[in-house]
Protein backbone atom coordinates (compact mmCIF):
# COMPACT_ATOMS: atom_id res chain seq x y z
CA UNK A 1 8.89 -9.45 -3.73
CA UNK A 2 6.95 -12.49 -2.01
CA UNK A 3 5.05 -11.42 1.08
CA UNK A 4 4.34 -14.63 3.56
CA UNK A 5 0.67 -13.35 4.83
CA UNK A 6 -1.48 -16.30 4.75
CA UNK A 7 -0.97 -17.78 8.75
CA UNK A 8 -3.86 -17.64 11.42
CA UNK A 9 -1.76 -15.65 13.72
CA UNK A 10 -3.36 -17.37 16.82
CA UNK A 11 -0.68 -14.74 19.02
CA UNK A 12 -2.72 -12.11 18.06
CA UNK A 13 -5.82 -13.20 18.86
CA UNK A 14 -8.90 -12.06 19.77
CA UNK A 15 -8.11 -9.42 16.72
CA UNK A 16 -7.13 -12.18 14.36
CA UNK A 17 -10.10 -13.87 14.38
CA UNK A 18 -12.39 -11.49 12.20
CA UNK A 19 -9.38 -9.72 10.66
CA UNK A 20 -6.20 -11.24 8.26
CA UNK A 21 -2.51 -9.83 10.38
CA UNK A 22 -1.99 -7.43 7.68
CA UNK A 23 -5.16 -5.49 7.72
CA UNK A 24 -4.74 -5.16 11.85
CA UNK A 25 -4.94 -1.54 12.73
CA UNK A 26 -1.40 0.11 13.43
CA UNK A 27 -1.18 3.73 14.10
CA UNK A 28 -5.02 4.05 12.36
CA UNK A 29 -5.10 1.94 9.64
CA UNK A 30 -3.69 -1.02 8.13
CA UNK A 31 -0.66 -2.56 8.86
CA UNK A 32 -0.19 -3.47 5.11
CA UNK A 33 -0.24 0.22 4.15
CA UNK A 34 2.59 1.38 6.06
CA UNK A 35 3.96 -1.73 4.89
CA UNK A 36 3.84 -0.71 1.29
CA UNK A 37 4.77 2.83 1.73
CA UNK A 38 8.22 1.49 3.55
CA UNK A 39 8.52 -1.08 0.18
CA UNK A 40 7.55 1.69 -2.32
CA UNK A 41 10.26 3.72 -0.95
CA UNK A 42 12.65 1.15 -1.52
CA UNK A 43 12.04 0.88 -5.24
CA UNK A 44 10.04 -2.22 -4.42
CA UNK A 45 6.58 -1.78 -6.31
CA UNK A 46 5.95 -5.59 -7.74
CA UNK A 47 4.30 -7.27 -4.25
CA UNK A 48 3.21 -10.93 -5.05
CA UNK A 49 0.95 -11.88 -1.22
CA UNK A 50 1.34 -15.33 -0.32
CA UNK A 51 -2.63 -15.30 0.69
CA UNK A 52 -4.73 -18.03 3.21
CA UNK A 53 -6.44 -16.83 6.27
CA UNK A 54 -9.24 -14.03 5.39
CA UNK A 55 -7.17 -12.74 2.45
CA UNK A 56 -10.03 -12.05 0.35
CA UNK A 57 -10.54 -9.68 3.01
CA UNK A 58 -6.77 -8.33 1.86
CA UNK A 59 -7.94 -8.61 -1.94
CA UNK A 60 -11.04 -6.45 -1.33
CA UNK A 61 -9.09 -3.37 0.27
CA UNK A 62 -5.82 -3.32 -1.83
CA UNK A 63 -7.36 -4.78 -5.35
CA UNK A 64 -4.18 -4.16 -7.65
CA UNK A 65 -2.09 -1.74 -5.83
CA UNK A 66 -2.73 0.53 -8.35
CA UNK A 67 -4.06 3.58 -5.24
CA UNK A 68 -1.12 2.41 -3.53
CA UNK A 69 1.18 2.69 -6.23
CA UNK A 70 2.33 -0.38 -6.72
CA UNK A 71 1.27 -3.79 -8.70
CA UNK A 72 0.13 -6.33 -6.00
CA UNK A 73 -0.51 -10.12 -7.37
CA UNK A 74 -2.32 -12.88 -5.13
CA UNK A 75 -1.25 -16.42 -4.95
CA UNK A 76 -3.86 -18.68 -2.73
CA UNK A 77 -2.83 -21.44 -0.52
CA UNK A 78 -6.33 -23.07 -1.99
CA UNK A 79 -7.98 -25.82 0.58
CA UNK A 80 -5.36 -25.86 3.35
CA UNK A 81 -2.22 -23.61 4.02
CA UNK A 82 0.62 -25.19 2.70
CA UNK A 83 3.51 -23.34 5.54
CA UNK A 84 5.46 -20.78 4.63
CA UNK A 85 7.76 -23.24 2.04
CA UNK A 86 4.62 -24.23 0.26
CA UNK A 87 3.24 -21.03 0.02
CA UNK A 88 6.62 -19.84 -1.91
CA UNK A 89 6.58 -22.69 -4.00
CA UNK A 90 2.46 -22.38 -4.86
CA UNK A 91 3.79 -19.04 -5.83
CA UNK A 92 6.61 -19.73 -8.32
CA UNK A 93 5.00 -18.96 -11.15
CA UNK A 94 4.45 -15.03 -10.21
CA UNK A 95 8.00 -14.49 -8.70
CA UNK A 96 10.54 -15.02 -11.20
CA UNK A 97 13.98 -16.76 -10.98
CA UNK A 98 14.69 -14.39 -8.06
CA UNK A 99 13.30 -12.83 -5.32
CA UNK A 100 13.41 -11.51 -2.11
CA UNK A 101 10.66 -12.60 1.18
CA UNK A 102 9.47 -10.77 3.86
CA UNK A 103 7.37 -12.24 6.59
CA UNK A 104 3.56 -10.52 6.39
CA UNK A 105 4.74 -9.20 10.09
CA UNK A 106 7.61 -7.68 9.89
CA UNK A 107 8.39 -3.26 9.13
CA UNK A 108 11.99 -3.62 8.27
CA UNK A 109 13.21 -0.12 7.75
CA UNK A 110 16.18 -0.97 6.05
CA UNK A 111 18.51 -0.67 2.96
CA UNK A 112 16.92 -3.10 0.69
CA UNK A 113 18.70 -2.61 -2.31
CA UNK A 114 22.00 -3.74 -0.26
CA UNK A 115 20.62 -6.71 0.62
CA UNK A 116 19.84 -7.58 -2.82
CA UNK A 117 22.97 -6.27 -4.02
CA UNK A 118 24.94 -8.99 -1.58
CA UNK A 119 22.67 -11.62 -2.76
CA UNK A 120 24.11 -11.77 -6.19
CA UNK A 121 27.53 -10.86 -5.24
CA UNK A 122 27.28 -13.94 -3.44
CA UNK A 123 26.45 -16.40 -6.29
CA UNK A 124 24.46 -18.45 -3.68
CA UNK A 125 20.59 -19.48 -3.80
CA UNK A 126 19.56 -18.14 -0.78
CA UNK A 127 20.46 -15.51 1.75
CA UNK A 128 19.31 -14.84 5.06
CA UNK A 129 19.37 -11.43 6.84
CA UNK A 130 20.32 -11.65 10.50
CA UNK A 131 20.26 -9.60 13.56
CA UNK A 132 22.52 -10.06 17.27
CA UNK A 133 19.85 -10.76 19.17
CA UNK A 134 21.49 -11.74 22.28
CA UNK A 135 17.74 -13.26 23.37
CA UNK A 136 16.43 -9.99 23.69
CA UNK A 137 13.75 -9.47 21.42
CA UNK A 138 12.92 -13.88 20.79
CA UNK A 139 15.13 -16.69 20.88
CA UNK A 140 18.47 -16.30 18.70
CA UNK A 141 18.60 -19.11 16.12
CA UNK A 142 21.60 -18.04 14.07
CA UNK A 143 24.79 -19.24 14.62
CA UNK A 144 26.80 -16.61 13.03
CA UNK A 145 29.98 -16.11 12.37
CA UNK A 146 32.97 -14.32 9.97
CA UNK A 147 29.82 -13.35 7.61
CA UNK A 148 28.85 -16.69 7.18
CA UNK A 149 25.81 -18.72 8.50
CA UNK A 150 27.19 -21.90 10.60
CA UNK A 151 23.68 -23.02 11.22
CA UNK A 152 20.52 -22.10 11.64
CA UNK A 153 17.87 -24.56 13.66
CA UNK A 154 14.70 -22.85 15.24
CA UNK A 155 14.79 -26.26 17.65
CA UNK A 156 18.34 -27.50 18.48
CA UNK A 157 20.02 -24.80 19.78
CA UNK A 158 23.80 -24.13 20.37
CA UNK A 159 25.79 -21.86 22.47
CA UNK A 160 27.19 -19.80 19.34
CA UNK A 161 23.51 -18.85 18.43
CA UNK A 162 23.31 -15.17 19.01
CA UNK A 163 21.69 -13.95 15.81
CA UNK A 164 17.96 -14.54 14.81
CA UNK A 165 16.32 -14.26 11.40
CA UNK A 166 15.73 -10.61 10.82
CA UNK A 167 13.00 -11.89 8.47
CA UNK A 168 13.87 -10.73 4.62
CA UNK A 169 15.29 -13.11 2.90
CA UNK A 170 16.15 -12.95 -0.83
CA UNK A 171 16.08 -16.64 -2.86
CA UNK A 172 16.73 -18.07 -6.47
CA UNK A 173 13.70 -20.27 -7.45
CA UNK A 174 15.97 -23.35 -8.04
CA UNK A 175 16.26 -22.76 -4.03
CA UNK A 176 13.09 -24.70 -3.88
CA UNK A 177 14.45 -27.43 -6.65
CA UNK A 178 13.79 -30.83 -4.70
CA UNK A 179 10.77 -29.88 -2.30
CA UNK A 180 6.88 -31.06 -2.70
CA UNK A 181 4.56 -29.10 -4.49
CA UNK A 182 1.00 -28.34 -3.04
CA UNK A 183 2.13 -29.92 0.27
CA UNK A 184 2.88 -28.15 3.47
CA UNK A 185 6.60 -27.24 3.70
CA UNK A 186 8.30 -24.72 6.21
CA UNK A 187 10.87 -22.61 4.96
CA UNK A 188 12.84 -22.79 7.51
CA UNK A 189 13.52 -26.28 5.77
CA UNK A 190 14.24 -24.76 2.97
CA UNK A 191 16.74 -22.41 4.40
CA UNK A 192 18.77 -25.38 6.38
CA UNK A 193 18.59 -27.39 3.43
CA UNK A 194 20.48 -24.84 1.99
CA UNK A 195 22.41 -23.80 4.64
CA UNK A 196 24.13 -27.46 4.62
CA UNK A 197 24.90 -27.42 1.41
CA UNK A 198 26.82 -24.10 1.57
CA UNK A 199 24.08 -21.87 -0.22
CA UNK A 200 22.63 -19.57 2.01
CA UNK A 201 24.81 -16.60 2.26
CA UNK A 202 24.64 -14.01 5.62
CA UNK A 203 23.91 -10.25 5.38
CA UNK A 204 23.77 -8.78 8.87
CA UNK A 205 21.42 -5.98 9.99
CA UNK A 206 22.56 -3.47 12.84
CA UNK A 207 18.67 -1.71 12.93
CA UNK A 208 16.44 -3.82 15.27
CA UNK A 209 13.63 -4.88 13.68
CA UNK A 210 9.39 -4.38 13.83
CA UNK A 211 6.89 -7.08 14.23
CA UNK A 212 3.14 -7.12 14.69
CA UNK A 213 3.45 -11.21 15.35
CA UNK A 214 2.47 -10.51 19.42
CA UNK A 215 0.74 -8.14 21.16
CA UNK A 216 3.89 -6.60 22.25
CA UNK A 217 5.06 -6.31 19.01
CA UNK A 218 1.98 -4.73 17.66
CA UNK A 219 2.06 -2.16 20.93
CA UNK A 220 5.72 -1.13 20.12
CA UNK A 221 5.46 -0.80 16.57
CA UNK A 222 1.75 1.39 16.97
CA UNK A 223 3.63 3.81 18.97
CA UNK A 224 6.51 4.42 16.74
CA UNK A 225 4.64 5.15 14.09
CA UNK A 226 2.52 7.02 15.69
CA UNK A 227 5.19 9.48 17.32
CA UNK A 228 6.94 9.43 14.04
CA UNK A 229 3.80 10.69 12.58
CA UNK A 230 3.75 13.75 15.17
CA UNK A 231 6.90 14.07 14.68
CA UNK A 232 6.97 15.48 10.82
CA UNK A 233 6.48 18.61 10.62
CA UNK A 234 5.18 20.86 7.46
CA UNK A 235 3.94 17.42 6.00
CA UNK A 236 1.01 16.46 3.49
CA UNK A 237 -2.29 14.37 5.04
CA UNK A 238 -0.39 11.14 3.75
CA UNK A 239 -1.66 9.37 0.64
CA UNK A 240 -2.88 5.52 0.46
């Protein structure tokens, strides 16, 4: 699995500024680590982090994975940050021929393995996980429809757009086939490049979804986890 963590995340400053978005304190520590935990649960123990912004700070405290219990791999932006596109592509080497992505934001508690399992029932190159948003939690960018993905434009908007990116995505690397290397790309290109050409298949998501991209979002998510955390009883101190 890819992890897109290398932004500035300018909506959460003043916290950014010192500290990389997945090392901001949620619910007592780290945002990564309850990350993890929800990926390690999922059978998902091979994390490559798509790095910019402070992540040596991120290399420092998670090293391997190994106290985590799973096998984390960096890949650098290098001298500027290439988008979220470029980052992917910088990171080709260390992901395989297929993969999925989740935004360095996002706690997805969700049936991974489903996702992945429509993927390559689909035969396609890409596939986007979706939400019915309905403008509630940000702007709906998904035109959705009959299980399929009419378009998807985070700028020209149409009244059939009711779904947003949930934010996993699972890809092929041949997705990428065609795109710049070492030069800034967003993957939202990427995904409506694909999108016209008929190969980004739909998988919708009925769960809401977690985000520590705003304030709000980092508010909400804190006091989830935190009530979910008084709410188990009999439980072990919980490992890293």
């Amino acid at each position: 699995m890819a992890i897109l963590a290398g932004g500035l995340a300018t909506r959460l400053k003043p916290i950014t500024e010192k500290v990389p978005k997945l090392m901001v304190e949620v619910a007592g520590e780290p945002f990564f680590s309850h990350q993890i935990r929800l990926l390690r649960a999922a059978g998902l123990r091979r994390l490559v982090l798509c790095v910019g912004y402070l992540g040596e700070r991120i290399v420092d405290f998670y090293g391997s994975g190994v106290k985590w219990g799973v096998d984390i791999e960096y890949s650098f932006d290098g001298p500027r940050l290439l988008g979220t596109g470029g980052a992917l592509i910088q990171a080709l080497p260390r992901l395989g021929e297929a993969f999925y992505v989740l935004y360095g934001d996002s706690y997805l508690p969700i049936d991974y393995a489903a996702v992945g399992g429509h993927f390559l029932a689909s035969g396609k190159q890409g596939l986007m996980t979706v939400f019915e948003n309905r403008e509630r939690y940000d702007a709906s960018n998904v035109w959705f429809e009959d299980g399929e993905i009419r378009k998807y434009d985070k700028k020209a908007k149409v009244p059939q757009m009711r779904h947003i990116d949930y934010g996993l995505g699972v890809f092929k690397a041949s997705a990428f086939d065609g795109f710049p290397r070492r030069e800034v790309v967003d993957l939202a290109e990427v995904q409506g490049a694909l999108q016209s050409r008929g190969e980004l298949a739909g998988y919708e998501i009925f769960q809401r979804f977690y985000e520590i991209g705003s304030h709000a979002g980092l508010a909400e998510l804190d006091q989830l986890l935190q009530k979910s955390a008084a709410g188990a009883t009999g439980a072990s101190p919980s490992s890293p």
